[in-house]
C-alpha atoms as a PDB file:
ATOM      1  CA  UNK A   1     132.809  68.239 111.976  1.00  0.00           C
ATOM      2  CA  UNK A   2     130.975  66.523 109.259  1.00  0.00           C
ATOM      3  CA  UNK A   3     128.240  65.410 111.554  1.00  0.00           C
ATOM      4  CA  UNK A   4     127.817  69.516 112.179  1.00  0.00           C
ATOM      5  CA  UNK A   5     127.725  70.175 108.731  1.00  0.00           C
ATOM      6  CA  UNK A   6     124.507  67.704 108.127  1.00  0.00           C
ATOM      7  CA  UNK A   7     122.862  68.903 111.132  1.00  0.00           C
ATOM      8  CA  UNK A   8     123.242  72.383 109.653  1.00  0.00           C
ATOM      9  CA  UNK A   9     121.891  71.383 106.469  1.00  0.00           C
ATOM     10  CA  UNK A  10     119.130  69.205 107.509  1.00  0.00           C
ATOM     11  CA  UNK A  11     118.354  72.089 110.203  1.00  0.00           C
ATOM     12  CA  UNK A  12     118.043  74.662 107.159  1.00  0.00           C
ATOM     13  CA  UNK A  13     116.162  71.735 104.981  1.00  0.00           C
ATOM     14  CA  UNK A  14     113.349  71.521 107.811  1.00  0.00           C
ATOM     15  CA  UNK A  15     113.360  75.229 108.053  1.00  0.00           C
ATOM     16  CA  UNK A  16     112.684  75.514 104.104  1.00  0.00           C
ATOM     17  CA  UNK A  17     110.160  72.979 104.171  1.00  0.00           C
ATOM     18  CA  UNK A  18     108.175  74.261 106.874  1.00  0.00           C
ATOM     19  CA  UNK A  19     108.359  78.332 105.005  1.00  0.00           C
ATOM     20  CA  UNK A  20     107.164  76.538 101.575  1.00  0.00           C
ATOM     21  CA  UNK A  21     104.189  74.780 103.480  1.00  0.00           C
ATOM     22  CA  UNK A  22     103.280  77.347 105.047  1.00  0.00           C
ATOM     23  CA  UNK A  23     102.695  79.811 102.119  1.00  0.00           C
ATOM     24  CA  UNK A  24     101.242  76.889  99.941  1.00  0.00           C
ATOM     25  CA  UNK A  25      98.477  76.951 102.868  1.00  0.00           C
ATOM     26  CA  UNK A  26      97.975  80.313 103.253  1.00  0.00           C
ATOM     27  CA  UNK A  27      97.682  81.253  99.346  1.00  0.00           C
ATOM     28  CA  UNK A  28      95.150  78.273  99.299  1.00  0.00           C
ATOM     29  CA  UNK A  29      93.311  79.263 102.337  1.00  0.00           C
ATOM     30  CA  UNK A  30      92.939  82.892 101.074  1.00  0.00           C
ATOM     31  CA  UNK A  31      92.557  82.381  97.494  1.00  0.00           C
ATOM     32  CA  UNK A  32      89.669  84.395  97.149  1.00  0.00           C
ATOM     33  CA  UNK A  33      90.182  86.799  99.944  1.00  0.00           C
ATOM     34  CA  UNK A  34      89.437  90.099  98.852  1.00  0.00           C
ATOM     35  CA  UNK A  35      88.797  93.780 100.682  1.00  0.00           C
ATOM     36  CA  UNK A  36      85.131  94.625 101.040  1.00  0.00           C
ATOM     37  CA  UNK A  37      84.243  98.368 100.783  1.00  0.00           C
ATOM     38  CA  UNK A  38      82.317  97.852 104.361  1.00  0.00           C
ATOM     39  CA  UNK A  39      85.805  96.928 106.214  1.00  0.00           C
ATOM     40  CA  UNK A  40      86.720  99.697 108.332  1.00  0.00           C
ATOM     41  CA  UNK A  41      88.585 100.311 112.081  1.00  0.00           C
ATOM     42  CA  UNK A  42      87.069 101.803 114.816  1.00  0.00           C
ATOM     43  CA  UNK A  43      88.353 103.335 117.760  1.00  0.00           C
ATOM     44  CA  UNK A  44      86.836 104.813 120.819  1.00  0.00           C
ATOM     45  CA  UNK A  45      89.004 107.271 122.319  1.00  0.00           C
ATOM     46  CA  UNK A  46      88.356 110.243 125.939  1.00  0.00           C
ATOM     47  CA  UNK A  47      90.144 113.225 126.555  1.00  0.00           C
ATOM     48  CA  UNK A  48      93.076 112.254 123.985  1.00  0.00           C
ATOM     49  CA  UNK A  49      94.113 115.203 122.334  1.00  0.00           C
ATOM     50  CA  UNK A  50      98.557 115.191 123.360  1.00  0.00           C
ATOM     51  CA  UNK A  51      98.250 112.206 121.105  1.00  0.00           C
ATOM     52  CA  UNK A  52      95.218 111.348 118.767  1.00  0.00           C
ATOM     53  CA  UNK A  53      96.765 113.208 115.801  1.00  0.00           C
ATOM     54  CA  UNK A  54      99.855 111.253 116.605  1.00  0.00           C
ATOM     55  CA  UNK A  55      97.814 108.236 116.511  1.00  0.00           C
ATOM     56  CA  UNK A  56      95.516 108.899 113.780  1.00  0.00           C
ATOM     57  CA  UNK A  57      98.097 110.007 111.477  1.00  0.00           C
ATOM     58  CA  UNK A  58     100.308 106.793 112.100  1.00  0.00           C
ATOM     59  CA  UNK A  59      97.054 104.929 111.480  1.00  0.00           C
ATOM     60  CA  UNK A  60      96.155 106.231 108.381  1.00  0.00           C
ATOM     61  CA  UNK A  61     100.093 106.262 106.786  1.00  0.00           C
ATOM     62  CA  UNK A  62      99.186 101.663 107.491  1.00  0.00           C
ATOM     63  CA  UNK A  63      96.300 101.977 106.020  1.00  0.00           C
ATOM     64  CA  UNK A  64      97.218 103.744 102.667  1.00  0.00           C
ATOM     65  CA  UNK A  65     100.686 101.606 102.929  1.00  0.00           C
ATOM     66  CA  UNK A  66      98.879  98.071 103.782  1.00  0.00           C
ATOM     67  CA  UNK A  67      94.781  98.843 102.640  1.00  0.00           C
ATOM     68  CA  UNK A  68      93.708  96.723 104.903  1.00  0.00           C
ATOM     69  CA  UNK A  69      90.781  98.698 105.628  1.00  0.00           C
ATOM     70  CA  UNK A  70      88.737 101.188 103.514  1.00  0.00           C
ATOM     71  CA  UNK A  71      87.471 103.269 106.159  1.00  0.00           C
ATOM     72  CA  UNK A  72      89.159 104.557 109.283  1.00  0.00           C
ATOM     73  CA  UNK A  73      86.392 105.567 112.253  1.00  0.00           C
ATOM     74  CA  UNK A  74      87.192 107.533 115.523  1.00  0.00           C
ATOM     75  CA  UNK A  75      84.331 107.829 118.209  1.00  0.00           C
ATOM     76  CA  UNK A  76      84.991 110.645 120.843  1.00  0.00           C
ATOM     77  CA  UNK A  77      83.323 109.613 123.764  1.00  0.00           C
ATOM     78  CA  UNK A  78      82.404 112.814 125.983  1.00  0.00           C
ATOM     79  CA  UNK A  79      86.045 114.248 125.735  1.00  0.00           C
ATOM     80  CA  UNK A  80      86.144 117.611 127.553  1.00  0.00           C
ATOM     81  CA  UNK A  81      89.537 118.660 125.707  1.00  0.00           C
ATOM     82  CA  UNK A  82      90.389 119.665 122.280  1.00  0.00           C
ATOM     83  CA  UNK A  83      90.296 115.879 120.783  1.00  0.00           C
ATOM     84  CA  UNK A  84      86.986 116.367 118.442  1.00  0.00           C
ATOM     85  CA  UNK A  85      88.761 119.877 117.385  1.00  0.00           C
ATOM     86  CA  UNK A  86      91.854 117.930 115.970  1.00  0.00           C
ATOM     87  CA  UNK A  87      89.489 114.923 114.358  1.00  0.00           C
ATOM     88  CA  UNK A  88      87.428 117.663 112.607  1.00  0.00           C
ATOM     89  CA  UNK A  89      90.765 119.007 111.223  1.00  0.00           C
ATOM     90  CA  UNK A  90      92.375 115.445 110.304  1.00  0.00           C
ATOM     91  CA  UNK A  91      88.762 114.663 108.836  1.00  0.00           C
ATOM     92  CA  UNK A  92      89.458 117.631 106.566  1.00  0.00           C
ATOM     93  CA  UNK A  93      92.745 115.951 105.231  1.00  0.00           C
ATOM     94  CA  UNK A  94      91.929 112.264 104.802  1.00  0.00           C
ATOM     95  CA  UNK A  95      88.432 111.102 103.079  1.00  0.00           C
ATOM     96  CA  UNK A  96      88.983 107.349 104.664  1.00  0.00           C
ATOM     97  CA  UNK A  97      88.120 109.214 108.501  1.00  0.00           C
ATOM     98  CA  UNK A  98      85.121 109.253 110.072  1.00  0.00           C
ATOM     99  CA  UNK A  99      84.366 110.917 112.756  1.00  0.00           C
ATOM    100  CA  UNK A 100      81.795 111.216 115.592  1.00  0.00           C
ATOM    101  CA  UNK A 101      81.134 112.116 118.824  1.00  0.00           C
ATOM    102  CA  UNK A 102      79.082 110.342 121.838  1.00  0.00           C
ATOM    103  CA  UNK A 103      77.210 113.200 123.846  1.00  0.00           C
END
């Protein structure tokens, strides 16, 4: 039983160790890590329009939660549906989107 106990302990030791590394390396690696204005996420989407707002709307909650990226940018390629229709009217509600279409 008392062997149990120190693997426990040494178990949780190792594990400590390892979580206190680990953050010492990352807050030295990106010391000076900062958000440029020019960081932004693009995505290409066709003929999505059951689920682009879905999706764009989801994106943009991360990116006001997280602000990883300034700017968010959604490329319809050639869609034949409504999907530029519902960009255009997201675009109206959040600044960060960008829009544009491929012809």
């Amino acid at each position: 039983m008392e062997n149990l106990f120190y693997c426990v302990i040494t178990g949780f030791s190792i594990i400590g160790w390892y979580i206190l590394i680990k953050e010492v390396i990352n807050s030295y690696l990106f010391k000076n890590y900062k958000i440029d204005d020019d960081i932004k996420l693009q995505i290409i989407v066709k003929n999505k329009a059951d689920n682009i707002e879905f999706l764009a709307r989801k994106i943009m909650y991360i990116q006001n939660k997280l602000g990883d990226f300034k700017t968010i940018e959604i490329i319809d390629n050639k869609s034949n549906d409504d999907t530029y229709k519902i960009l255009e009217k997201l675009k109206k509600e959040n600044s960060n989107l960008k829009i544009r279409k491929i012809e």
